[in-house]
PDB file of N, CA and C in Angstrom:
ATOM      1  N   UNK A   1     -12.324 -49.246 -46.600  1.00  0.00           N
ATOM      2  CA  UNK A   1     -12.409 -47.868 -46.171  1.00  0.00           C
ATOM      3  C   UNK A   1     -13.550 -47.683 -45.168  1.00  0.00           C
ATOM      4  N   UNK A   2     -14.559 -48.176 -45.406  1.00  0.00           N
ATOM      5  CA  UNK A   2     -15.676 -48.178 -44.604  1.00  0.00           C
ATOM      6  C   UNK A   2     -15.262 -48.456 -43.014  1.00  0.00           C
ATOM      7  N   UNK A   3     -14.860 -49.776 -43.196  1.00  0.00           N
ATOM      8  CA  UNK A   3     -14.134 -50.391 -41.801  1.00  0.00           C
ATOM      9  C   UNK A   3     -13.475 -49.221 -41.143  1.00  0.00           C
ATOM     10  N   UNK A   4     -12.407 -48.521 -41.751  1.00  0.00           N
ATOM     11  CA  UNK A   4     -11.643 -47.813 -41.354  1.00  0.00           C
ATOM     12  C   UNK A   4     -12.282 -46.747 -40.474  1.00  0.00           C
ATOM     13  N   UNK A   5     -13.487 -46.113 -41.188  1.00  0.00           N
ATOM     14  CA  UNK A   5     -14.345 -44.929 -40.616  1.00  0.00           C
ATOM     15  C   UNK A   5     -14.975 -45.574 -39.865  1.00  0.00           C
ATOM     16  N   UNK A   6     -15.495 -46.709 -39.773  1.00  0.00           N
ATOM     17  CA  UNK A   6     -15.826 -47.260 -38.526  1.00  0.00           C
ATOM     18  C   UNK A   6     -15.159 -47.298 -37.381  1.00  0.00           C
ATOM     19  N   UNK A   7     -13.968 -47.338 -37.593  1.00  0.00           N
ATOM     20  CA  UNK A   7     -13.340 -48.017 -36.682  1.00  0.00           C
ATOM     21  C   UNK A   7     -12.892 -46.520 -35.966  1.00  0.00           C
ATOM     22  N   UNK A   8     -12.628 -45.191 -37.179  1.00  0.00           N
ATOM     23  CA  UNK A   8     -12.726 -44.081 -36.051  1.00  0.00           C
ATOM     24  C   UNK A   8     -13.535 -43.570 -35.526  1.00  0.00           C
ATOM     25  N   UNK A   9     -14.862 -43.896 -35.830  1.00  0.00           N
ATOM     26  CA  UNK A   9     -16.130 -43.559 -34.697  1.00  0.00           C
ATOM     27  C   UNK A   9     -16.068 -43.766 -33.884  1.00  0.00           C
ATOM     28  N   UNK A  10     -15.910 -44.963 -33.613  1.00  0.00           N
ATOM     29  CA  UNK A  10     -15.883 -45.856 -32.404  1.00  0.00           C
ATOM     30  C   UNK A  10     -14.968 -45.582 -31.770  1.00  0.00           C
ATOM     31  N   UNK A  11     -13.959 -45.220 -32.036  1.00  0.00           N
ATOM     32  CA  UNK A  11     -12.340 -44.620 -31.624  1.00  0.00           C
ATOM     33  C   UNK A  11     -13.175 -43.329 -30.608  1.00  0.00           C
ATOM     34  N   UNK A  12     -12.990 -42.250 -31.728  1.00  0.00           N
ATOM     35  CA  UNK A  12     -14.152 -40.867 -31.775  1.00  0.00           C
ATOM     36  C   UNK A  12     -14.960 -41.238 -30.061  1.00  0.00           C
ATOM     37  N   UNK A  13     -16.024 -42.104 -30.282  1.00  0.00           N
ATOM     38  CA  UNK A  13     -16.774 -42.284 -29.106  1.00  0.00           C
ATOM     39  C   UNK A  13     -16.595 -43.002 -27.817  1.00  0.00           C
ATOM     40  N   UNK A  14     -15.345 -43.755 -28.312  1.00  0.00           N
ATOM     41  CA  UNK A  14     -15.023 -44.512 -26.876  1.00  0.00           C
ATOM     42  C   UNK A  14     -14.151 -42.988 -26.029  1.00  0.00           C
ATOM     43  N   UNK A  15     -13.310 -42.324 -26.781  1.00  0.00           N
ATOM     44  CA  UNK A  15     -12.122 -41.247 -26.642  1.00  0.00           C
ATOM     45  C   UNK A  15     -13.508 -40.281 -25.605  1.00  0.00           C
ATOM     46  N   UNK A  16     -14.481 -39.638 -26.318  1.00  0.00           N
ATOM     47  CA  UNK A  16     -15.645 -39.024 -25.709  1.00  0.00           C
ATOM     48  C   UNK A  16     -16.768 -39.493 -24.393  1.00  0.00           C
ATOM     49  N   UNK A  17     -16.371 -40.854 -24.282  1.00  0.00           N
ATOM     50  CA  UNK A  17     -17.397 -41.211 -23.375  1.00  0.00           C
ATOM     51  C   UNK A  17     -16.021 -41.667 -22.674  1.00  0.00           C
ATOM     52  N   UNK A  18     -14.952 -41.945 -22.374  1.00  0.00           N
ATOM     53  CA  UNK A  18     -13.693 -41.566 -21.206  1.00  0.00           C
ATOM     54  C   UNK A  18     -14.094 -40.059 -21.017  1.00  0.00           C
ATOM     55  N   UNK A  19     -13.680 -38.968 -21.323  1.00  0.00           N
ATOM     56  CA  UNK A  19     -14.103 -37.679 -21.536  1.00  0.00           C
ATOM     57  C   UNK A  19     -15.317 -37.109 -20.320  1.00  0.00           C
ATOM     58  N   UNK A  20     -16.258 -38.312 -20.584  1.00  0.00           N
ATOM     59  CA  UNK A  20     -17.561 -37.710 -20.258  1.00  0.00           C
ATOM     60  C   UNK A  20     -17.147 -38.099 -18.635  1.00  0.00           C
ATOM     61  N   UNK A  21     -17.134 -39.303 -18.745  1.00  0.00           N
ATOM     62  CA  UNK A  21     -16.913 -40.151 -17.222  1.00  0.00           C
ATOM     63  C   UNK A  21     -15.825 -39.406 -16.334  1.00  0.00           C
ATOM     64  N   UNK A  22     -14.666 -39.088 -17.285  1.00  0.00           N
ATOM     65  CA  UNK A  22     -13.594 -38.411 -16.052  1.00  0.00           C
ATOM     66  C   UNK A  22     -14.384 -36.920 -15.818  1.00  0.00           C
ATOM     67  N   UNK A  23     -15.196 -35.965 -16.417  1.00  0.00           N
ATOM     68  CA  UNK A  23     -15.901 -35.155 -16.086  1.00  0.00           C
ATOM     69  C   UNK A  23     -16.644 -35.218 -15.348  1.00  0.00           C
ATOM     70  N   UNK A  24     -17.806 -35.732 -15.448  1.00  0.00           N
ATOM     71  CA  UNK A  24     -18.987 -36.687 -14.635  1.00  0.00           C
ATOM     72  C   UNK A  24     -18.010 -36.672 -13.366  1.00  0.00           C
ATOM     73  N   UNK A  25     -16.580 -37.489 -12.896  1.00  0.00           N
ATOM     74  CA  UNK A  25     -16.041 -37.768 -11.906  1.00  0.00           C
ATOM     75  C   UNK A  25     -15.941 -36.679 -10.986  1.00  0.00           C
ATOM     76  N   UNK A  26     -15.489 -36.098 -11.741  1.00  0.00           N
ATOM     77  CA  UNK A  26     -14.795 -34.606 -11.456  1.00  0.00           C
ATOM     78  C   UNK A  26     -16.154 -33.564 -10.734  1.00  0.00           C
ATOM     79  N   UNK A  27     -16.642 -33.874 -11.476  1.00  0.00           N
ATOM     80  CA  UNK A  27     -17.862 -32.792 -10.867  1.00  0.00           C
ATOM     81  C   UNK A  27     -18.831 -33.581  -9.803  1.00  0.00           C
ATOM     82  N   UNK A  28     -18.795 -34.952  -9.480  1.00  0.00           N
ATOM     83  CA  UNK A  28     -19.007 -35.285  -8.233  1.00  0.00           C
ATOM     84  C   UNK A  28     -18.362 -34.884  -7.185  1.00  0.00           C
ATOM     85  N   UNK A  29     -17.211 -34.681  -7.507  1.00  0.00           N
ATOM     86  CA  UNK A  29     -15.673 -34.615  -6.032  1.00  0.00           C
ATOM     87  C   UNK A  29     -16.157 -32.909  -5.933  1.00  0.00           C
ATOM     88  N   UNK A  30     -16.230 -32.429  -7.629  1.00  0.00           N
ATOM     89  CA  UNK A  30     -16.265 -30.984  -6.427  1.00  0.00           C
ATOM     90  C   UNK A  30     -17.621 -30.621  -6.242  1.00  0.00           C
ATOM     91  N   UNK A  31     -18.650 -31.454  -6.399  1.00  0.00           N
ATOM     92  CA  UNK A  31     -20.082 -31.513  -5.524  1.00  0.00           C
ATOM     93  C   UNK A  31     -19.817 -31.813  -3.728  1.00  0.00           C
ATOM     94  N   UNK A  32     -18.994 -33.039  -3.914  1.00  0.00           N
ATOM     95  CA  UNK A  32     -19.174 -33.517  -2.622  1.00  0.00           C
ATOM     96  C   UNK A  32     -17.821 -32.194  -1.535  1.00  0.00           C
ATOM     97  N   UNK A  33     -16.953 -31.639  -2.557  1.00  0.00           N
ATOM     98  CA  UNK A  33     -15.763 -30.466  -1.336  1.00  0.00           C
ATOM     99  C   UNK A  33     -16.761 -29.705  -1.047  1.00  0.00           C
ATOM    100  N   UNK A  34     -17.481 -29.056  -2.112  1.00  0.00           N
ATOM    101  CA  UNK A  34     -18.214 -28.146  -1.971  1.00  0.00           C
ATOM    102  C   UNK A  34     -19.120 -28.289  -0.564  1.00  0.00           C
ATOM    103  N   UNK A  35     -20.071 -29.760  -0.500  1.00  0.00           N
ATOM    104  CA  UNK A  35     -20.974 -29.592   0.344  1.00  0.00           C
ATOM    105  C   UNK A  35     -20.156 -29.694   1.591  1.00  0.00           C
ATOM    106  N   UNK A  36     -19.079 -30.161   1.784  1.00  0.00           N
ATOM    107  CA  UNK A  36     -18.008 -30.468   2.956  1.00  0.00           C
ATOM    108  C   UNK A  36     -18.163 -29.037   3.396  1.00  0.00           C
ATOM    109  N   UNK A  37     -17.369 -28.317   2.633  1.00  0.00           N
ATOM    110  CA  UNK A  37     -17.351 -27.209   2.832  1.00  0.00           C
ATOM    111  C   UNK A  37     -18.303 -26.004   3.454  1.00  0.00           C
ATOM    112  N   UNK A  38     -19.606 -26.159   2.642  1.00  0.00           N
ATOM    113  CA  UNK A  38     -20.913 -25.898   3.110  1.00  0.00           C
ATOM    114  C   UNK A  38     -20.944 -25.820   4.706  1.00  0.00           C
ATOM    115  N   UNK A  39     -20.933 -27.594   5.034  1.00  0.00           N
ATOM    116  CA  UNK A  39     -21.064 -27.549   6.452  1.00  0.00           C
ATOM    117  C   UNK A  39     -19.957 -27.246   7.065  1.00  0.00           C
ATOM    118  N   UNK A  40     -18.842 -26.994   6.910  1.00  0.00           N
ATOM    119  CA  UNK A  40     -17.575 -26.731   7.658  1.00  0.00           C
ATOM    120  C   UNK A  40     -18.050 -24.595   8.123  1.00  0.00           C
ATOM    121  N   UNK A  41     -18.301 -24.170   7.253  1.00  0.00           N
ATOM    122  CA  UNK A  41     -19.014 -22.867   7.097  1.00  0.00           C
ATOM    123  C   UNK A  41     -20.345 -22.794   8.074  1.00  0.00           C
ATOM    124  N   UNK A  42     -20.917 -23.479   7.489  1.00  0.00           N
ATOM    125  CA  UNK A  42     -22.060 -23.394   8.484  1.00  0.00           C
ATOM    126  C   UNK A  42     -21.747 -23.548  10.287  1.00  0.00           C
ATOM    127  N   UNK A  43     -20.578 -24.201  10.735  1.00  0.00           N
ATOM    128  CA  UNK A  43     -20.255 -24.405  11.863  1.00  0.00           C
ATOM    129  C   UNK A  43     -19.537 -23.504  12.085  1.00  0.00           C
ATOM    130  N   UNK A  44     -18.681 -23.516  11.514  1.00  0.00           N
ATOM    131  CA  UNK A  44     -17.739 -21.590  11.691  1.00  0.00           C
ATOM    132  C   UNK A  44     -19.087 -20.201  11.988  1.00  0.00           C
ATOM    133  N   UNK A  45     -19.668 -20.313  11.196  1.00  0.00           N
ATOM    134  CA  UNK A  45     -20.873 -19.610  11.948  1.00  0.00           C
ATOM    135  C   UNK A  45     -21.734 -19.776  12.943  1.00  0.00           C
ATOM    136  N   UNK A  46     -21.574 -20.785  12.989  1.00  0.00           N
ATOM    137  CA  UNK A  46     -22.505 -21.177  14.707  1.00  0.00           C
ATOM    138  C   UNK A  46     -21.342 -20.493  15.573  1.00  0.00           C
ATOM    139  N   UNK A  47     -19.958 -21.025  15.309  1.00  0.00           N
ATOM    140  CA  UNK A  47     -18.627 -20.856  16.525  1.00  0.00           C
ATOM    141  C   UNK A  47     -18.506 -19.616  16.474  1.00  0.00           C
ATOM    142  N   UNK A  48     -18.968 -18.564  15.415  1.00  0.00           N
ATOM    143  CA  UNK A  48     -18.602 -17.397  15.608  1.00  0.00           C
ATOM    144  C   UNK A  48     -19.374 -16.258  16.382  1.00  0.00           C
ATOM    145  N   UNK A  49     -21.160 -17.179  15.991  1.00  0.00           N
ATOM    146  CA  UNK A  49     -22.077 -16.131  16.773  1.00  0.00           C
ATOM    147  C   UNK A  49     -21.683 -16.705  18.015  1.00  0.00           C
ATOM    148  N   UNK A  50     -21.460 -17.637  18.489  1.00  0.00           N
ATOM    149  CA  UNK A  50     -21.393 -18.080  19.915  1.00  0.00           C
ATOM    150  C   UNK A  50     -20.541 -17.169  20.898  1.00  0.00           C
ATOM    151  N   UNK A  51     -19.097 -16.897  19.707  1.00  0.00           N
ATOM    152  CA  UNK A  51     -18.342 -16.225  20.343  1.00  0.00           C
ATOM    153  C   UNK A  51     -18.212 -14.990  20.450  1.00  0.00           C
ATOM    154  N   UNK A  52     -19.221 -13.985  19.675  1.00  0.00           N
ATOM    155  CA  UNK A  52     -19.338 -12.989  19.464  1.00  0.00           C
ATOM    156  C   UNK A  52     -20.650 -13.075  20.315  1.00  0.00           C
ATOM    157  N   UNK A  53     -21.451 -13.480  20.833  1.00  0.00           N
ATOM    158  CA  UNK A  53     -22.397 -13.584  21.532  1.00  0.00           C
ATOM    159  C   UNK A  53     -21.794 -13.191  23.279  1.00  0.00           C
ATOM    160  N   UNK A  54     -20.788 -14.408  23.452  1.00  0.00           N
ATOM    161  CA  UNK A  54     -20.463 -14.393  24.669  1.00  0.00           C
ATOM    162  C   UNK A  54     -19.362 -13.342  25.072  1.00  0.00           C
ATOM    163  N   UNK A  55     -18.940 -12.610  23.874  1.00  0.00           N
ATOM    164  CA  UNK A  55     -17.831 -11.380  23.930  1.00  0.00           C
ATOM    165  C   UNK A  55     -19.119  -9.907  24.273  1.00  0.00           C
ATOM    166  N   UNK A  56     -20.201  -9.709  23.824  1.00  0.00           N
ATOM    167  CA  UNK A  56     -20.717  -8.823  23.997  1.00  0.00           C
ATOM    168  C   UNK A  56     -22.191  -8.887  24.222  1.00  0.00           C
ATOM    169  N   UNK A  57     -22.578  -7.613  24.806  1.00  0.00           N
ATOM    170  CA  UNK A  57     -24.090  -7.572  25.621  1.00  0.00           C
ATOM    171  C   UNK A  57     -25.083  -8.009  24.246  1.00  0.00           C
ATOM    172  N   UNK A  58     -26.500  -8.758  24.366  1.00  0.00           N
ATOM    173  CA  UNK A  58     -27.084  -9.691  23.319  1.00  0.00           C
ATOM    174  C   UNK A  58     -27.560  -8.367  22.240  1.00  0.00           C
ATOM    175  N   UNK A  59     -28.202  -7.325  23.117  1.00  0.00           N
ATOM    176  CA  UNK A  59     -28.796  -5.958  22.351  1.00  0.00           C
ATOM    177  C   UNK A  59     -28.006  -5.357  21.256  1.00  0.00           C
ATOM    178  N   UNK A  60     -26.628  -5.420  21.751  1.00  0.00           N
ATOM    179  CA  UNK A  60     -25.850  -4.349  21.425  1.00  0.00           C
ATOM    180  C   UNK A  60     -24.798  -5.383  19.875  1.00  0.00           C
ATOM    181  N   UNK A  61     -24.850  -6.438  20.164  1.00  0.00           N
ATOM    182  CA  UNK A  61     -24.027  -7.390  19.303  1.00  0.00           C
ATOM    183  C   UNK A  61     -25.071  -7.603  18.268  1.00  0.00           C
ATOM    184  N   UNK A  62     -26.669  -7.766  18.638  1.00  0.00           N
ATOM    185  CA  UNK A  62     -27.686  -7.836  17.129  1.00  0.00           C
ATOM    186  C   UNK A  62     -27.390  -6.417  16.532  1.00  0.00           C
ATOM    187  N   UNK A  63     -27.300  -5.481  16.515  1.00  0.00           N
ATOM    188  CA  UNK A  63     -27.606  -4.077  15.968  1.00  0.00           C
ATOM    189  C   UNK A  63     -26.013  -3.916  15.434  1.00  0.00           C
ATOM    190  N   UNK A  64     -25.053  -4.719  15.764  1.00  0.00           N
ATOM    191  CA  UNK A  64     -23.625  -4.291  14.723  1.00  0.00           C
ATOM    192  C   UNK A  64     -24.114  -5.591  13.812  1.00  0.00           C
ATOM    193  N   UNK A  65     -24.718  -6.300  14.269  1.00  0.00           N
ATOM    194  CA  UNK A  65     -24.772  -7.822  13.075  1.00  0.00           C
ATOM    195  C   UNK A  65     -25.740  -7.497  12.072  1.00  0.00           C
ATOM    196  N   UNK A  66     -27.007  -6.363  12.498  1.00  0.00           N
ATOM    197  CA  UNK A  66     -27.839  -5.930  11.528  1.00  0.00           C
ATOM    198  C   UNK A  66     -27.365  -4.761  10.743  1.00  0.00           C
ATOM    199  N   UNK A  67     -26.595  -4.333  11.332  1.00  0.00           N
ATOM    200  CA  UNK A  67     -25.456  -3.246  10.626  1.00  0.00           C
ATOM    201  C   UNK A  67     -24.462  -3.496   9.786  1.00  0.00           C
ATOM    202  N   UNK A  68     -23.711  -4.470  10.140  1.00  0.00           N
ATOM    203  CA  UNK A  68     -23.169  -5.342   8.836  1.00  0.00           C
ATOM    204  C   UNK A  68     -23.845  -5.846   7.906  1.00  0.00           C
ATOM    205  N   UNK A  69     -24.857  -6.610   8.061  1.00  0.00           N
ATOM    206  CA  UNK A  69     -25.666  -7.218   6.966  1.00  0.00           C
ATOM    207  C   UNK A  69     -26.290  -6.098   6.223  1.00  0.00           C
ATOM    208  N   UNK A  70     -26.840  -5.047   6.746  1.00  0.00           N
ATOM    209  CA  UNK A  70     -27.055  -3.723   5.886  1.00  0.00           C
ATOM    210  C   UNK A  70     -26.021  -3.178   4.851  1.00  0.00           C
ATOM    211  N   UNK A  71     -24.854  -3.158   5.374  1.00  0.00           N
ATOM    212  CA  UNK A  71     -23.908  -2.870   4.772  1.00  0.00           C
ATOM    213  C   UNK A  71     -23.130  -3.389   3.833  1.00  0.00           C
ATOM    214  N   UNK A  72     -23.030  -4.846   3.894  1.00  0.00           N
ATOM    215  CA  UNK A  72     -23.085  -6.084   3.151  1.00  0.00           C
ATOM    216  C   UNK A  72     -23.777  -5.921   1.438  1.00  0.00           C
ATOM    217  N   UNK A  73     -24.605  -6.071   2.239  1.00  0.00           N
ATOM    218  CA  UNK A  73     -25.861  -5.573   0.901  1.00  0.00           C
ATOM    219  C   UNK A  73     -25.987  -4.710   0.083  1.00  0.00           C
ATOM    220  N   UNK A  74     -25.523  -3.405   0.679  1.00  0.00           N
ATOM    221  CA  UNK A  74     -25.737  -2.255   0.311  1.00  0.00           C
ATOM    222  C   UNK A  74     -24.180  -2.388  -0.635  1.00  0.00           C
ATOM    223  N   UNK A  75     -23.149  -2.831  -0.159  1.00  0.00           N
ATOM    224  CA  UNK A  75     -21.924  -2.936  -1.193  1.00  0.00           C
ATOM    225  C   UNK A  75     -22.262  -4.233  -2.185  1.00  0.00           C
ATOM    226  N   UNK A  76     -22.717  -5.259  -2.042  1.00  0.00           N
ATOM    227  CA  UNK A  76     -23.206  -6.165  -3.215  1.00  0.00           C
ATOM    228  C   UNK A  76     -24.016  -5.412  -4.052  1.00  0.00           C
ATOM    229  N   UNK A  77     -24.860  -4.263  -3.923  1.00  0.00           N
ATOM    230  CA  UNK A  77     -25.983  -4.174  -5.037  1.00  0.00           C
ATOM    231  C   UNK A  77     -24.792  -2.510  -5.527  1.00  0.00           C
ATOM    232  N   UNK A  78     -24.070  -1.978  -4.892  1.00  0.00           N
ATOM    233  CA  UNK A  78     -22.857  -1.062  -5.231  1.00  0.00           C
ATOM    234  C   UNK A  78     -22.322  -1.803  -6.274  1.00  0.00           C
ATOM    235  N   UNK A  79     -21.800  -2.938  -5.914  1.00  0.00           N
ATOM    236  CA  UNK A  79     -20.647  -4.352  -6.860  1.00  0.00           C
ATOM    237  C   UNK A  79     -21.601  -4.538  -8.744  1.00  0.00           C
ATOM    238  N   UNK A  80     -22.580  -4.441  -8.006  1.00  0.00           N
ATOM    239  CA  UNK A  80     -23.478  -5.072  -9.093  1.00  0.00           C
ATOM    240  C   UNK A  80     -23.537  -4.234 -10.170  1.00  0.00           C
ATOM    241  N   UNK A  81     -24.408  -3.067  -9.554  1.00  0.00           N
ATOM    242  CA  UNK A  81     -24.126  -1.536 -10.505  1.00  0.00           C
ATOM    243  C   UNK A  81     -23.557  -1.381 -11.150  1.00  0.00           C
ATOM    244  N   UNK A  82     -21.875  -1.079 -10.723  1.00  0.00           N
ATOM    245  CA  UNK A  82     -20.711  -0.942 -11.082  1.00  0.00           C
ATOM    246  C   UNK A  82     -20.592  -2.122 -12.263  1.00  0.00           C
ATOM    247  N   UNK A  83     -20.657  -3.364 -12.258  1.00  0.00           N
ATOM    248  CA  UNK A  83     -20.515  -4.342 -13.349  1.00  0.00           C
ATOM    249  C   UNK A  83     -21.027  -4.022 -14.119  1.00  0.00           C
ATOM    250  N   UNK A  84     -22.601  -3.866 -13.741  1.00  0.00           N
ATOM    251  CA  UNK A  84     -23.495  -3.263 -14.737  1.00  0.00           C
ATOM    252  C   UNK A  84     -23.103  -2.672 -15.955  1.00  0.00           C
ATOM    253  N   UNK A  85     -22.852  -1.337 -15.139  1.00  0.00           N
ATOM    254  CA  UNK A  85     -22.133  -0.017 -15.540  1.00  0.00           C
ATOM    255  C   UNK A  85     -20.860  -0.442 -16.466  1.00  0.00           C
ATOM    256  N   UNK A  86     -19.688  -1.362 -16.361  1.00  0.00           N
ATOM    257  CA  UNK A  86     -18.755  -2.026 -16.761  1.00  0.00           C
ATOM    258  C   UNK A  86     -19.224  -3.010 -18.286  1.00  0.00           C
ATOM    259  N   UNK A  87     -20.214  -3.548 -17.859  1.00  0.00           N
ATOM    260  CA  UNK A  87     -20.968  -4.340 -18.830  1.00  0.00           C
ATOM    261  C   UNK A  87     -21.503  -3.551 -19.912  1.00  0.00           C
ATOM    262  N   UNK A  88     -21.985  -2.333 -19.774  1.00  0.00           N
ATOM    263  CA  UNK A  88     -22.882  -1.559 -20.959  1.00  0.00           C
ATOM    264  C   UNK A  88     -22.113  -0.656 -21.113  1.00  0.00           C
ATOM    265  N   UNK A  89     -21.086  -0.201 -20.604  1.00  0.00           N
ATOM    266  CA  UNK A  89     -19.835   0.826 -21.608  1.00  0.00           C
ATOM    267  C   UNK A  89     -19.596  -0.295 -22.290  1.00  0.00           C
ATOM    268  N   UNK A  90     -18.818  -1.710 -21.903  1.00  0.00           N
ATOM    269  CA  UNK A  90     -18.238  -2.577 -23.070  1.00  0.00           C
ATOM    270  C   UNK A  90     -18.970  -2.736 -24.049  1.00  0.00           C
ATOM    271  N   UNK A  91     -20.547  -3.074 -23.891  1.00  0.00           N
ATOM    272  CA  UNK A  91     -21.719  -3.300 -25.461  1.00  0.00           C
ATOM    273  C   UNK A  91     -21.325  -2.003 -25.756  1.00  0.00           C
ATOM    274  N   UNK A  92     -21.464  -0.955 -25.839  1.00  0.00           N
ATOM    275  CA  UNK A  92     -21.528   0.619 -26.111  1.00  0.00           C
ATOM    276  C   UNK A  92     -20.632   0.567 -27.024  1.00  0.00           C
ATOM    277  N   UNK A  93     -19.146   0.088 -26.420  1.00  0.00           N
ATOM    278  CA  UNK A  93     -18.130   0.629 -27.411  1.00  0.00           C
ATOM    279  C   UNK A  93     -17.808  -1.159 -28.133  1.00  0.00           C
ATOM    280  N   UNK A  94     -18.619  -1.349 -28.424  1.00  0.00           N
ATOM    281  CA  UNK A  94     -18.235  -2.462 -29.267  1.00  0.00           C
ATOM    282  C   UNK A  94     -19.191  -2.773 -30.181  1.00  0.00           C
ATOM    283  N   UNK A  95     -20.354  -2.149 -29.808  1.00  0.00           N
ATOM    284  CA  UNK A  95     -21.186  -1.301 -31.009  1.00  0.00           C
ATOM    285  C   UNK A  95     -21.393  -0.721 -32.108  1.00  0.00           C
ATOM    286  N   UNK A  96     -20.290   0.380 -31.329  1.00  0.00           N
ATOM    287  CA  UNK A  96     -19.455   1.729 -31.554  1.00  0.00           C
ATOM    288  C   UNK A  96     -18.440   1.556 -32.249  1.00  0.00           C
ATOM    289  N   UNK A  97     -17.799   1.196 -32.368  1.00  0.00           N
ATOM    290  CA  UNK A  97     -16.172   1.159 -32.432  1.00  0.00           C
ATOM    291  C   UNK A  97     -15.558   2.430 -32.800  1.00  0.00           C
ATOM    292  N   UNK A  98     -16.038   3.137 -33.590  1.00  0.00           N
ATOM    293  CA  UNK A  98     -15.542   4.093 -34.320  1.00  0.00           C
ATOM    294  C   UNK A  98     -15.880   5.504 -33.266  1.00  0.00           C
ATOM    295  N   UNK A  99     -16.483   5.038 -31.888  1.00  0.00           N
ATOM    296  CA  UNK A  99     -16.758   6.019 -30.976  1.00  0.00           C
ATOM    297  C   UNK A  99     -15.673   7.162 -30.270  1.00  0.00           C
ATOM    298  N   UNK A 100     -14.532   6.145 -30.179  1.00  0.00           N
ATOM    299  CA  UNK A 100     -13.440   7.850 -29.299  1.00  0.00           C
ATOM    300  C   UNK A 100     -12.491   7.822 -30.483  1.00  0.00           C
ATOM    301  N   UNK A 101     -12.772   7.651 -32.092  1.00  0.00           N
ATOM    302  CA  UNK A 101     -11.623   8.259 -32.917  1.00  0.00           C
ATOM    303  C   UNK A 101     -12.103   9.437 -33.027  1.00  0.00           C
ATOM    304  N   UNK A 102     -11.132  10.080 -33.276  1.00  0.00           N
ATOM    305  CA  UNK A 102     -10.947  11.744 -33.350  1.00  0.00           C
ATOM    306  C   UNK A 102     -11.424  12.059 -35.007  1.00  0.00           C
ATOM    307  N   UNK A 103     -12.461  13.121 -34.891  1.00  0.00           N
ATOM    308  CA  UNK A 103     -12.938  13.164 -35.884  1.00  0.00           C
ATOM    309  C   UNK A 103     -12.093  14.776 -36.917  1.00  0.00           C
ATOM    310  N   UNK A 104     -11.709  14.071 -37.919  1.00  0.00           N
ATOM    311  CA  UNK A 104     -10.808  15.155 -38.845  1.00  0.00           C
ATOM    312  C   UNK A 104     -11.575  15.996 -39.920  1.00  0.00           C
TER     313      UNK A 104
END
């Protein structure tokens, strides 16, 4: 019997360390799309100020790009709120539970 439970540990840990390695694998490949990606982005933004550069006067193209990025921002920390806001009604009523029954 002993043997036996031995023999599924070892089972157990060989089964877990395949497991680990095809994970481990996995999260190299999407380390390495990711950074692909990274720089594929990063060049799309060079190609885009370039071209948005050479489409309009230099003054007038910073002040819509600082206008977007204002705006940008200003809807991420909107996004955030809102979750927020989303996040602490859900604790609230799960707290609560007994909060929107109708009281007799």
């Amino acid at each position: 019997m002993l043997i036996s439970v031995s023999q599924f540990a070892v089972a157990e840990y060989e089964a877990l360390q395949n497991t680990l390695d095809l994970e481990q694998n996995l999260r190299m490949e999407a380390e390495n799309i990711a950074r692909e990606m990274l720089v594929e982005q990063t060049q799309l933004k060079r190609q885009s100020q370039i071209l948005l550069q050479s489409c309009m006067p230099g003054q007038a193209l910073q002040d819509i790009l600082s206008q977007v990025a204002i705006l940008t921002e200003d809807l991420k920390k909107q996004r955030l709120e809102h979750q927020n806001q989303i996040r602490q009604t859900f604790i609230s009523d799960t707290d609560n539970p007994n909060r929107y029954k109708k009281q007799f």
